[in-house]
Protein backbone atom coordinates (compact mmCIF):
# COMPACT_ATOMS: atom_id res chain seq x y z
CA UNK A 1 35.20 21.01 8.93
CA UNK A 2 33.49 24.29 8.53
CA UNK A 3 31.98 24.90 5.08
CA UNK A 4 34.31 28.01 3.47
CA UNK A 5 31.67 30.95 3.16
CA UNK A 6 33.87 31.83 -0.52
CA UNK A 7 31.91 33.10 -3.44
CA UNK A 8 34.57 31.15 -5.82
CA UNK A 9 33.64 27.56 -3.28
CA UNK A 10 29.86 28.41 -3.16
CA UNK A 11 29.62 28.21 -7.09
CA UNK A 12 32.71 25.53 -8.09
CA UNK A 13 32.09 22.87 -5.06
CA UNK A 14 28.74 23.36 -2.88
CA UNK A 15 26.44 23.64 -5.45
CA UNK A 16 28.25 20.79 -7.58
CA UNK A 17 28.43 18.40 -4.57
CA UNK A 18 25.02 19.72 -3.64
CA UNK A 19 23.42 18.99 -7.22
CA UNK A 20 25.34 15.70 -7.05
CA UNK A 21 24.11 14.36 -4.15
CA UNK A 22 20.46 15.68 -4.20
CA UNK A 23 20.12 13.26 -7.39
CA UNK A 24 21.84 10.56 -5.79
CA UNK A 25 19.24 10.15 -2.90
CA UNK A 26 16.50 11.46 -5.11
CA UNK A 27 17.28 8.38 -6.73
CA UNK A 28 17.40 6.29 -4.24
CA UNK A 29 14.38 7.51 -2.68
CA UNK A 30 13.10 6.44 -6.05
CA UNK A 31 13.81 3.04 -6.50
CA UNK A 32 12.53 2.88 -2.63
CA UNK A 33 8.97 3.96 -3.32
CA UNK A 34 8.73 1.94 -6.46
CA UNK A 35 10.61 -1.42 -5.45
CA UNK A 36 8.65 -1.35 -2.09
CA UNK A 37 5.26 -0.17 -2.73
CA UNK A 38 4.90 1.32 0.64
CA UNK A 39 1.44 3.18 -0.53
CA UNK A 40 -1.51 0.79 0.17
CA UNK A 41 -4.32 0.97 -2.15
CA UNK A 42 -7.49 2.77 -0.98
CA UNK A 43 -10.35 0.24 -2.45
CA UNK A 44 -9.84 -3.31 -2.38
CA UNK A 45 -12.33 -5.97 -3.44
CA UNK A 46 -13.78 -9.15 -1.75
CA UNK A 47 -15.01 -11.83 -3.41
CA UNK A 48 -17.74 -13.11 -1.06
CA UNK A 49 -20.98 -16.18 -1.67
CA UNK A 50 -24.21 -15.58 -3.18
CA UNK A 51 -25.92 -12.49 -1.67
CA UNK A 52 -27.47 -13.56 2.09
CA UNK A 53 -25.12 -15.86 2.48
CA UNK A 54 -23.07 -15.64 5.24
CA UNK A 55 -19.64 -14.80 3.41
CA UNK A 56 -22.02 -11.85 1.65
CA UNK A 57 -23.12 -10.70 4.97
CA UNK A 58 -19.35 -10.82 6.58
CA UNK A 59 -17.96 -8.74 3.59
CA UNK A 60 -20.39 -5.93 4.32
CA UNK A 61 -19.18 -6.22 8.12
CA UNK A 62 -15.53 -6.32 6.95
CA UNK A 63 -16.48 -3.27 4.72
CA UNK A 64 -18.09 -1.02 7.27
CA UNK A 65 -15.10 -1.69 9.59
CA UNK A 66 -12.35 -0.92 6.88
CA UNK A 67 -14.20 2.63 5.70
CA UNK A 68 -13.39 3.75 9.32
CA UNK A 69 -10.06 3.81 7.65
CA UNK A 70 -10.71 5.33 4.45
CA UNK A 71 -10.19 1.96 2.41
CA UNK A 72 -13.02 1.15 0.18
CA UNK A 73 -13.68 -2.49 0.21
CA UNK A 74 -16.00 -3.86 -2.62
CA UNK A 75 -17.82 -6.95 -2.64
CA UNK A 76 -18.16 -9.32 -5.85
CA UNK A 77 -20.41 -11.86 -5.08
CA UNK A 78 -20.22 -15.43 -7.06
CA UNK A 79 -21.54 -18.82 -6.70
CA UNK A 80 -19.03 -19.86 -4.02
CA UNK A 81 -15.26 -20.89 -2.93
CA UNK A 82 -14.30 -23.26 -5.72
CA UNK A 83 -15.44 -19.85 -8.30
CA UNK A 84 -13.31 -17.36 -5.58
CA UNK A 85 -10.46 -19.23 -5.59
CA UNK A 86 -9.89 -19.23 -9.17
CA UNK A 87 -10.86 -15.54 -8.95
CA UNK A 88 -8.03 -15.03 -6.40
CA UNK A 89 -5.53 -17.19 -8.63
CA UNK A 90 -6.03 -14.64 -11.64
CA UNK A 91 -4.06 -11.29 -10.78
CA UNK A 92 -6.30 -9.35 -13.77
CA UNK A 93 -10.15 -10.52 -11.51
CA UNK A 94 -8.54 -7.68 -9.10
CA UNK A 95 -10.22 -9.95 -6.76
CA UNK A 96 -7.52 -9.64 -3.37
CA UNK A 97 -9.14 -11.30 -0.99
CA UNK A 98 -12.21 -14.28 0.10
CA UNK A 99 -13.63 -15.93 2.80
CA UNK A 100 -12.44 -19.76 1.73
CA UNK A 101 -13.23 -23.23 3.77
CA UNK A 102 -9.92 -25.29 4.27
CA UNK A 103 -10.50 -28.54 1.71
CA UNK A 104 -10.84 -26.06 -1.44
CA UNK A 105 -7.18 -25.66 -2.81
CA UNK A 106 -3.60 -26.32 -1.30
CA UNK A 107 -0.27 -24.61 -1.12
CA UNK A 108 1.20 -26.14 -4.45
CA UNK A 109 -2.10 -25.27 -6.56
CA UNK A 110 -2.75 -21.59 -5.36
CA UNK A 111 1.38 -20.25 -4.87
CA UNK A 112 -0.76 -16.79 -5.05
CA UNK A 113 -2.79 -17.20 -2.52
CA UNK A 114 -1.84 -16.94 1.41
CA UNK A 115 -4.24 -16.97 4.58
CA UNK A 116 -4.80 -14.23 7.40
CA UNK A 117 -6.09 -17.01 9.99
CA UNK A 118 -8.80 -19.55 10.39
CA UNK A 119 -12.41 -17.66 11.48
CA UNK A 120 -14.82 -20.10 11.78
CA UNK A 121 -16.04 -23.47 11.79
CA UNK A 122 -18.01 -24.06 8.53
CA UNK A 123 -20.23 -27.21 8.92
CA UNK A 124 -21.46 -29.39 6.32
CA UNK A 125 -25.01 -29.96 6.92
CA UNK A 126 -27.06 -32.63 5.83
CA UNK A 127 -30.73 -32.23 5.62
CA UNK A 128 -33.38 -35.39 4.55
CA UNK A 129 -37.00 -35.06 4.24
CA UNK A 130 -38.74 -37.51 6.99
CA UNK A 131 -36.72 -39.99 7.37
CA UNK A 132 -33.01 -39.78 8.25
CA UNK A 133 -30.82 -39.96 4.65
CA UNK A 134 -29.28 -43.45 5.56
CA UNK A 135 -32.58 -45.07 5.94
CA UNK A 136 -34.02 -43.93 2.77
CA UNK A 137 -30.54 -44.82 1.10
CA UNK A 138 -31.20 -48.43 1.87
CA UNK A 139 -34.77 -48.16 0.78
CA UNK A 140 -34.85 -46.10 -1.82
CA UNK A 141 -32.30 -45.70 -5.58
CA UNK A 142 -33.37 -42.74 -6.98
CA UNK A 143 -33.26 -39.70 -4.73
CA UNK A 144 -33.13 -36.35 -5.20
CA UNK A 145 -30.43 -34.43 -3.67
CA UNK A 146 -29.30 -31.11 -4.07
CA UNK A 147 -25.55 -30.72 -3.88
CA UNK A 148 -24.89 -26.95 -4.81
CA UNK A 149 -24.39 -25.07 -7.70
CA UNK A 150 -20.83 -25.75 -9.73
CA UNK A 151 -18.32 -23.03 -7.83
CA UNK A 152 -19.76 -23.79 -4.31
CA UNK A 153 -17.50 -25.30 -1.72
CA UNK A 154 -20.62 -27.47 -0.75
CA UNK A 155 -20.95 -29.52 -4.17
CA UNK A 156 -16.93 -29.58 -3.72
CA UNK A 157 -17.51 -31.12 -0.63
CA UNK A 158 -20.77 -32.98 -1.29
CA UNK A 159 -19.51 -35.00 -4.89
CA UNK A 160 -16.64 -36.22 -2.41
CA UNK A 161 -18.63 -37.16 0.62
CA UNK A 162 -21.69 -38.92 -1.23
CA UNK A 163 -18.80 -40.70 -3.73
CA UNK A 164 -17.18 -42.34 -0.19
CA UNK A 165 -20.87 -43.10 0.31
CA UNK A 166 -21.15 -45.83 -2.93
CA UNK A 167 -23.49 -42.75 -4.30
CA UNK A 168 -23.55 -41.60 -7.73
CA UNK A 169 -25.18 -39.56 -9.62
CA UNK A 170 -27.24 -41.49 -12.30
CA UNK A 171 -26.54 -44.47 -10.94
CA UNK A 172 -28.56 -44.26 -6.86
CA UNK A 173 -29.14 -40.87 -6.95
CA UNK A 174 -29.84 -37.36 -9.13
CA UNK A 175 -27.37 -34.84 -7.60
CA UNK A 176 -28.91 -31.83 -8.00
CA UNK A 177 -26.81 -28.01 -8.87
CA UNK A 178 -29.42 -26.26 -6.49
CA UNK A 179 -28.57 -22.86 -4.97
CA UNK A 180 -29.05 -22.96 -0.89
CA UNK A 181 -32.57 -20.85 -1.36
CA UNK A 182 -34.00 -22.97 -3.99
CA UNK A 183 -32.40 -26.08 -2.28
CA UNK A 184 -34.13 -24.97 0.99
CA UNK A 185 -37.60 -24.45 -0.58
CA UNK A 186 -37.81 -27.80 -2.82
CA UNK A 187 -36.78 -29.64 0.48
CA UNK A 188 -39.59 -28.07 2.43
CA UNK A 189 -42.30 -28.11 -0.04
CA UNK A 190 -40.94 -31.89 -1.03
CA UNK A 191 -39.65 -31.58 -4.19
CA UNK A 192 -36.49 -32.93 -3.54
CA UNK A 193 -35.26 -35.78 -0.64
CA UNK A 194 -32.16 -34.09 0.48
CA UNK A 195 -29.82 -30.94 0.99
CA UNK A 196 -26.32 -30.49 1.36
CA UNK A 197 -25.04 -27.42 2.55
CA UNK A 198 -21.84 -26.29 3.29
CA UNK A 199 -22.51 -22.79 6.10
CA UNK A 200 -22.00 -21.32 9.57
CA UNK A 201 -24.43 -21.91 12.38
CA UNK A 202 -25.28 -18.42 11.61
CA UNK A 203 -26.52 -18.65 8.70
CA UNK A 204 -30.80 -17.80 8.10
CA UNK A 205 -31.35 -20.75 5.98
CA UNK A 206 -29.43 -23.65 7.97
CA UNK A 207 -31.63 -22.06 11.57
CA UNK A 208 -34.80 -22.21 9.00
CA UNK A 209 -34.22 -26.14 8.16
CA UNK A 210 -33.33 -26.77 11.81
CA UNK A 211 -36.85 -25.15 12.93
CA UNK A 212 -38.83 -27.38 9.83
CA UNK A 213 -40.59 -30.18 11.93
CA UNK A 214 -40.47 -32.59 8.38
CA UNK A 215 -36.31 -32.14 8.61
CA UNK A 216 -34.43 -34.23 9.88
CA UNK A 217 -30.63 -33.42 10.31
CA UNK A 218 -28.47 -36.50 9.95
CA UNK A 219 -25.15 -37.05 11.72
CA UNK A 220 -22.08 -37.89 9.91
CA UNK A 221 -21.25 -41.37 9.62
CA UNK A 222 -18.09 -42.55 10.97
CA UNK A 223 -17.36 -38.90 11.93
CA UNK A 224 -13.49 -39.91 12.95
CA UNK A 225 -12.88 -41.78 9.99
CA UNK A 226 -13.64 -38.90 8.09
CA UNK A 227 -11.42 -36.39 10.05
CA UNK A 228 -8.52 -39.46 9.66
CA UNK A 229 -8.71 -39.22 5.44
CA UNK A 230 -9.48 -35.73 5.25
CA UNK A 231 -7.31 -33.24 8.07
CA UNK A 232 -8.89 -30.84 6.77
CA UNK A 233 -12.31 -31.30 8.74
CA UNK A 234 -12.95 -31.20 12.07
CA UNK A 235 -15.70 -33.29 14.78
CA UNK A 236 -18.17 -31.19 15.75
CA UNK A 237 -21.35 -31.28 17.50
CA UNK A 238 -24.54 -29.32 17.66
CA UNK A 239 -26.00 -29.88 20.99
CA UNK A 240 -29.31 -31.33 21.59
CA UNK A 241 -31.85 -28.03 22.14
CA UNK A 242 -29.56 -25.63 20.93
CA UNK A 243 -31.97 -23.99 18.27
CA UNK A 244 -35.20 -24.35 20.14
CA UNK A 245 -35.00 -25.28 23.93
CA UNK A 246 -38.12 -25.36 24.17
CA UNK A 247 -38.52 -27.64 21.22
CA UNK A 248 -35.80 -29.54 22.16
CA UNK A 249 -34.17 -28.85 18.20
CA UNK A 250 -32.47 -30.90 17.47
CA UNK A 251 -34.02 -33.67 19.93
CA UNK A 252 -29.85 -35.07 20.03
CA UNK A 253 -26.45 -34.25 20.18
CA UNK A 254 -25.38 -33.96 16.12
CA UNK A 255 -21.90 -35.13 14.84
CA UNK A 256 -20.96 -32.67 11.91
CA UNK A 257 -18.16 -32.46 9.94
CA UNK A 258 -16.73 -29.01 9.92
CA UNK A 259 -13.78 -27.52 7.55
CA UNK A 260 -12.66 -23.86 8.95
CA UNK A 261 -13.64 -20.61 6.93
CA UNK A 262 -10.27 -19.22 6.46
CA UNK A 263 -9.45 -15.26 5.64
CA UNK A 264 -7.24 -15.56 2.65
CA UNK A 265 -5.63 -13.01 0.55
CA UNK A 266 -3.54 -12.79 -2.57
CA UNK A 267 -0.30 -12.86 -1.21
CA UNK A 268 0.94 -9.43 -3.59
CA UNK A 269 -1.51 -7.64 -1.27
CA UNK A 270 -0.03 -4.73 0.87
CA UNK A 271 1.01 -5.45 4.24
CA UNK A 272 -0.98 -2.29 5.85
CA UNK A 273 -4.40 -3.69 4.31
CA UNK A 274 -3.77 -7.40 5.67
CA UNK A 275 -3.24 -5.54 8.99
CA UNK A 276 -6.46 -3.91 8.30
CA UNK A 277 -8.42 -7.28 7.57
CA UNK A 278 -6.95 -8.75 10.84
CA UNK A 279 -7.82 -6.04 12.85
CA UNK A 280 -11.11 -6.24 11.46
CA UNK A 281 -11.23 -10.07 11.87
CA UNK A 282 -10.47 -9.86 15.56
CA UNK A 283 -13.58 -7.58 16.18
CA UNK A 284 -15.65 -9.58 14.24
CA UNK A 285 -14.93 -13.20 15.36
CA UNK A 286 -13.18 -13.42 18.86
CA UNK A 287 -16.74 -13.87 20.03
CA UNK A 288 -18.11 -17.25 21.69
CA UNK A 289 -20.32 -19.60 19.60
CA UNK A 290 -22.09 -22.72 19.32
CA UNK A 291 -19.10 -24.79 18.52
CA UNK A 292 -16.06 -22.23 20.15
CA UNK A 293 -15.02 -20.32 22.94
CA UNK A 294 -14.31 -16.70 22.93
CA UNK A 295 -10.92 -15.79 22.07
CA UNK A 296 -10.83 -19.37 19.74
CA UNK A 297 -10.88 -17.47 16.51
CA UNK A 298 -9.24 -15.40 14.88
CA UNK A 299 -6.62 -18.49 14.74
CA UNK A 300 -2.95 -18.48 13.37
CA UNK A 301 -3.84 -21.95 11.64
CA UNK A 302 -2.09 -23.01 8.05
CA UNK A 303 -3.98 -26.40 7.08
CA UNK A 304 -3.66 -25.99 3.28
CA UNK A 305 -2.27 -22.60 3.01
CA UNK A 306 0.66 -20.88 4.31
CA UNK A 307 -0.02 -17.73 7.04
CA UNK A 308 1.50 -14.44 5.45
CA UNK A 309 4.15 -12.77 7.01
CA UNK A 310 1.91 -10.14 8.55
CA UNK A 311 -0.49 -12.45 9.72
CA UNK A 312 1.93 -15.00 11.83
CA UNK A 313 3.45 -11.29 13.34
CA UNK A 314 -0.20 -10.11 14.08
CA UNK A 315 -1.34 -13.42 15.89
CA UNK A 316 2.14 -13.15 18.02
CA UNK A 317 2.23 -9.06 18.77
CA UNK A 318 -0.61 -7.53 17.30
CA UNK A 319 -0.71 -4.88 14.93
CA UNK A 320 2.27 -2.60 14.13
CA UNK A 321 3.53 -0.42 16.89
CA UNK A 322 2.13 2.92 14.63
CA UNK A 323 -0.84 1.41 13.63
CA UNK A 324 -1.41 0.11 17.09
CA UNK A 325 -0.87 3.66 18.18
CA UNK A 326 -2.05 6.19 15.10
CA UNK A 327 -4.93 6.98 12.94
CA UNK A 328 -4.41 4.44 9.71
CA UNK A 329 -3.40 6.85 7.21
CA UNK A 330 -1.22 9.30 9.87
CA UNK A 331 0.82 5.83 10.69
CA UNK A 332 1.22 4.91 6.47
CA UNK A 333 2.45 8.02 5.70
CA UNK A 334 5.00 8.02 8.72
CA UNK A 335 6.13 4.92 7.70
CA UNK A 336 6.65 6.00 4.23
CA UNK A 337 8.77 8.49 5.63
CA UNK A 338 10.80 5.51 7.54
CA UNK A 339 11.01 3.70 4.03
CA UNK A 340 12.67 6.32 2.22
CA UNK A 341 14.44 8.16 5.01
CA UNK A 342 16.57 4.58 5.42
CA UNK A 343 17.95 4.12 2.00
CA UNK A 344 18.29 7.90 1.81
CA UNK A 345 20.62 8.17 5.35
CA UNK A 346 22.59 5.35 3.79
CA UNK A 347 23.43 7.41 0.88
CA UNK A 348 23.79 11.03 2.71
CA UNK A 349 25.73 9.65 5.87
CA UNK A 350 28.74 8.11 3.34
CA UNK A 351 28.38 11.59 1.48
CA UNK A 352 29.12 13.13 4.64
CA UNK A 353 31.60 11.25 6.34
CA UNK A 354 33.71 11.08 3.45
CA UNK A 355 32.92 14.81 1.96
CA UNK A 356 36.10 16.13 3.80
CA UNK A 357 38.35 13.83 2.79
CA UNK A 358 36.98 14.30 -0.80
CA UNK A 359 37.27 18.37 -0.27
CA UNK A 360 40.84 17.87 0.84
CA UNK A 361 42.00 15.68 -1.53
CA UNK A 362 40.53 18.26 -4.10
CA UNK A 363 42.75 21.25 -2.82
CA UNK A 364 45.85 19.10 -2.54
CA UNK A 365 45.47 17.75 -6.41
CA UNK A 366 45.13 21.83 -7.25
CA UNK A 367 48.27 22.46 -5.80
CA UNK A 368 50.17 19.62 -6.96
CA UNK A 369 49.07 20.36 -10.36
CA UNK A 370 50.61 23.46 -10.08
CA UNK A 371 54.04 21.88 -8.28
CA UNK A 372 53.92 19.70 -11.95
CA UNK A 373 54.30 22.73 -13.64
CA UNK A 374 56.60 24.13 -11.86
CA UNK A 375 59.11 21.18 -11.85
CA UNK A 376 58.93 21.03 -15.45
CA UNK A 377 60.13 24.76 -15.56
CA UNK A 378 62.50 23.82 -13.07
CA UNK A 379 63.42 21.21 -15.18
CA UNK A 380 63.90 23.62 -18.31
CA UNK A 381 65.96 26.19 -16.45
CA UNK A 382 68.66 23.86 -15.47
CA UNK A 383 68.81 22.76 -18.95
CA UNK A 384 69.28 25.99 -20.46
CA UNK A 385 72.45 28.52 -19.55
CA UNK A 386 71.19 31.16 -19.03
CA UNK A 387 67.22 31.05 -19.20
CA UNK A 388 65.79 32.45 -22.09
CA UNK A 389 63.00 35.10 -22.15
CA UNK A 390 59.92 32.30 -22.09
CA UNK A 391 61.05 30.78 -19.25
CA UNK A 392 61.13 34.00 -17.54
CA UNK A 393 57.62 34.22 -18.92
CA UNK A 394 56.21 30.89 -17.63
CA UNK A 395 57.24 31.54 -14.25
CA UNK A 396 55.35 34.59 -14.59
CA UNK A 397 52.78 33.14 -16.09
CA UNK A 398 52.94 30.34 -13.02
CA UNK A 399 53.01 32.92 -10.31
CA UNK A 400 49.49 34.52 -11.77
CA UNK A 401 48.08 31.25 -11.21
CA UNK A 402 49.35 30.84 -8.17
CA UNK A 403 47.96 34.18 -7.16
CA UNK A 404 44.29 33.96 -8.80
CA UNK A 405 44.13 30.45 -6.78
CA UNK A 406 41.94 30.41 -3.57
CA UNK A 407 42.18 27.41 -1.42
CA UNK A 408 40.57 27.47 2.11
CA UNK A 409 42.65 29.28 5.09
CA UNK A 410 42.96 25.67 6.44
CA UNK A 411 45.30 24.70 2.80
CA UNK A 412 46.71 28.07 2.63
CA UNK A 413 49.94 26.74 3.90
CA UNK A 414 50.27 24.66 0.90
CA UNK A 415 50.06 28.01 -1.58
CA UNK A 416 52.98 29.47 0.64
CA UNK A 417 54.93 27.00 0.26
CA UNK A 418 54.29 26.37 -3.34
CA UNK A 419 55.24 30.68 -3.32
CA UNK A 420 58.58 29.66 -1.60
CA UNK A 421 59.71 26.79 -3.88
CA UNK A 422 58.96 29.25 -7.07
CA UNK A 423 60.86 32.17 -5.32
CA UNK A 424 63.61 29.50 -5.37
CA UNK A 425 63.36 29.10 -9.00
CA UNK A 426 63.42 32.36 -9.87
CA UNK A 427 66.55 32.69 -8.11
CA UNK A 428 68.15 29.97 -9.80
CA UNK A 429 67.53 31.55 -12.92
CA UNK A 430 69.01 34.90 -11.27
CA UNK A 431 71.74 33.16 -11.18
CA UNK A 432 71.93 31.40 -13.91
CA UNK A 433 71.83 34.55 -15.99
């Protein structure tokens, strides 16, 4: 129906249903930007291992990669996974997101915490001074061996494996809380018997022990065993020569026991920034290795912690279609658009398809009103024989309104007839008189 171009419409009914429903899908629009956050923040932090570690060196990949997009991630370094997970668990660290080995926490103890995809195999390294760590086990009760510092996924890992050993600390051996540097240099200059450590194949210090002609590098005893208590870890093995050809390091295949270096994230963390991280991920680990393929990693793998939402979509489809398609911030702002133009065409589409009928039944009630009024006089006259002087005003009075009344040309009908039934009435009290 056209809208009435009226002076007396524009002010009474347009601007009213126009004030009306601007607030409602203001309002709406409101609740949509607050309820579904659909502005991602611009700096995030990581919480990443010591500094030169690998996680350390990661983050400052992942952050090069995410300023491309104008997101500012920050890097808090700490003494390892065991200390980032409890960072992650706490929403007031402001901690969002880690590079954690499966074996650290589980579904039931970190509810906050999701994963973006397995990224690498994290070995567990075990490094003796001359003779293999076995042999001087059986020969020797007090050794020295450096575990990791408290908040390191490697003493995690290290307390359990020596414990399913028969070793103790106090009672066959000192367990040492040795950072991986320190650890690295008493074990060279013989200070100390052994080093755990929990790192990639990439990492500086694991290649430097490797090259040390007084290491050794022991395999893992009763490797399948180990994978049957603990699903967690995985059979790996270094291959004979694969640090030094020439030097034929190590001189034999290696069994290690590997957990997977997952991408984890609070799970409160915006959907456009976890599409971000895996983005990033796929660039930086879909590479070959020594112990994967290329294409292996990033993997859609949930050992102790669920995949988000976004991450189980990205690992089927890939990114977003805008995202996919649109600078980052050109596709968040377009889909802001999307978030608040749905709940505010679900608002504005009712408005309009029921605006006539509303409009209508508006006119009608302002006529009818005025029929009320007249059957009451109606009413009156046939009471009273013949009609007094304020009946004969009323109806004047009634006729006034009629005429001062605008309706649309479409309901103009209704004010003729409404003239026609009180020309009746005055004639009835024509007669009457």
């Amino acid at each position: 129906m056209a809208v009435p171009d009226h002076p007396l419409f524009r002010r009474k009914y347009l601007a009213w249903a126009l004030v009306v429903g601007a607030a409602l899908v203001a309002g709406v629009a409101w609740l949509a930007f607050v309820l579904l956050k659909p502005t991602p923040p611009r700096v995030v932090t990581m919480a990443t291992g010591p500094e030169g570690s690998v996680t350390a060196e990661l983050g400052k990949r992942y952050r090069e990669l995410l300023a491309r997009d104008g997101v500012d991630l920050r890097l808090s370094p700490s003494a390892g996974a065991v200390a980032n997970v409890a960072r992650l668990r706490d929403p007031k660290s402001g901690i969002s997101l880690a590079i954690v080995p499966s074996g650290i926490t589980t579904r039931s103890d970190s509810p906050e915490i999701v994963s973006l995809g397995a990224l690498f195999y994290e070995p567990l390294w075990i490094f003796s001074r001359g003779r293999p760590l076995a042999e001087r086990l059986r020969t020797s009760r007090s050794l020295r061996i450096s575990v990791g510092v408290e908040g390191s996924a490697a003493r995690a890992f290290s307390v359990e494996f020596l414990a399913r050993l028969g070793i103790a600390d106090g009672r066959n051996a000192k367990l040492l809380a040795l950072a991986p540097e320190a650890a690295a240099e008493k074990l060279l200059s013989g200070e100390i018997d052994a080093a755990i450590v929990l790192d990639a194949w990439e990492s500086p210090l694991v290649r430097k022990l490797l090259a040390a002609k007084e290491i050794h590098l022991a395999s893992a005893p009763r490797a399948d065993s180990w994978v049957a208590l603990y699903p967690y870890l995985n059979k790996i093995v270094l291959p004979a020569g694969v640090a030094d050809m020439a030097g034929n390091v190590p001189p034999e295949n290696v069994t290690l026991l590997a957990p997977k270096a997952n991408l984890v994230v609070r799970a409160d963390l915006h959907p456009a920034i976890q599409y971000l991280l895996l983005e990033a991920a796929a660039q930086i680990h879909s590479g070959p290795g020594v112990f994967h393929k290329a294409g292996d990693f990033p993997a859609p793998e949930s050992v102790d912690l669920p995949l988000s939402d976004e991450a189980r979509q990205f690992h089927k489809t890939g990114p977003p279609f805008l995202q996919r398609h649109l600078p980052f911030w050109l596709a968040i702002v377009i889909q802001q658009l999307l978030v608040l133009l749905i709940p505010v065409l679900g608002v504005v589409y009712p408005l309009l398809r029921f605006a006539p009928e509303g409009f209508a039944w508006a006119m009608r009630r302002k006529i009818l009103k005025l029929y009320v009024e007249l059957k009451l006089l109606e009413d009156d006259v046939a009471k009273n024989h013949p009609p007094g002087d304020d009946l004969q005003a009323r109806l004047q009075r009634l006729e006034e309104h009629v005429d001062r009344t605008w309706l649309p040309t479409s309901f103009r009908p209704l004010l003729y007839q409404l003239r026609m039934h009180m020309s009746l009435v005055r004639e009835r009290m024509k007669r009457s008189g």
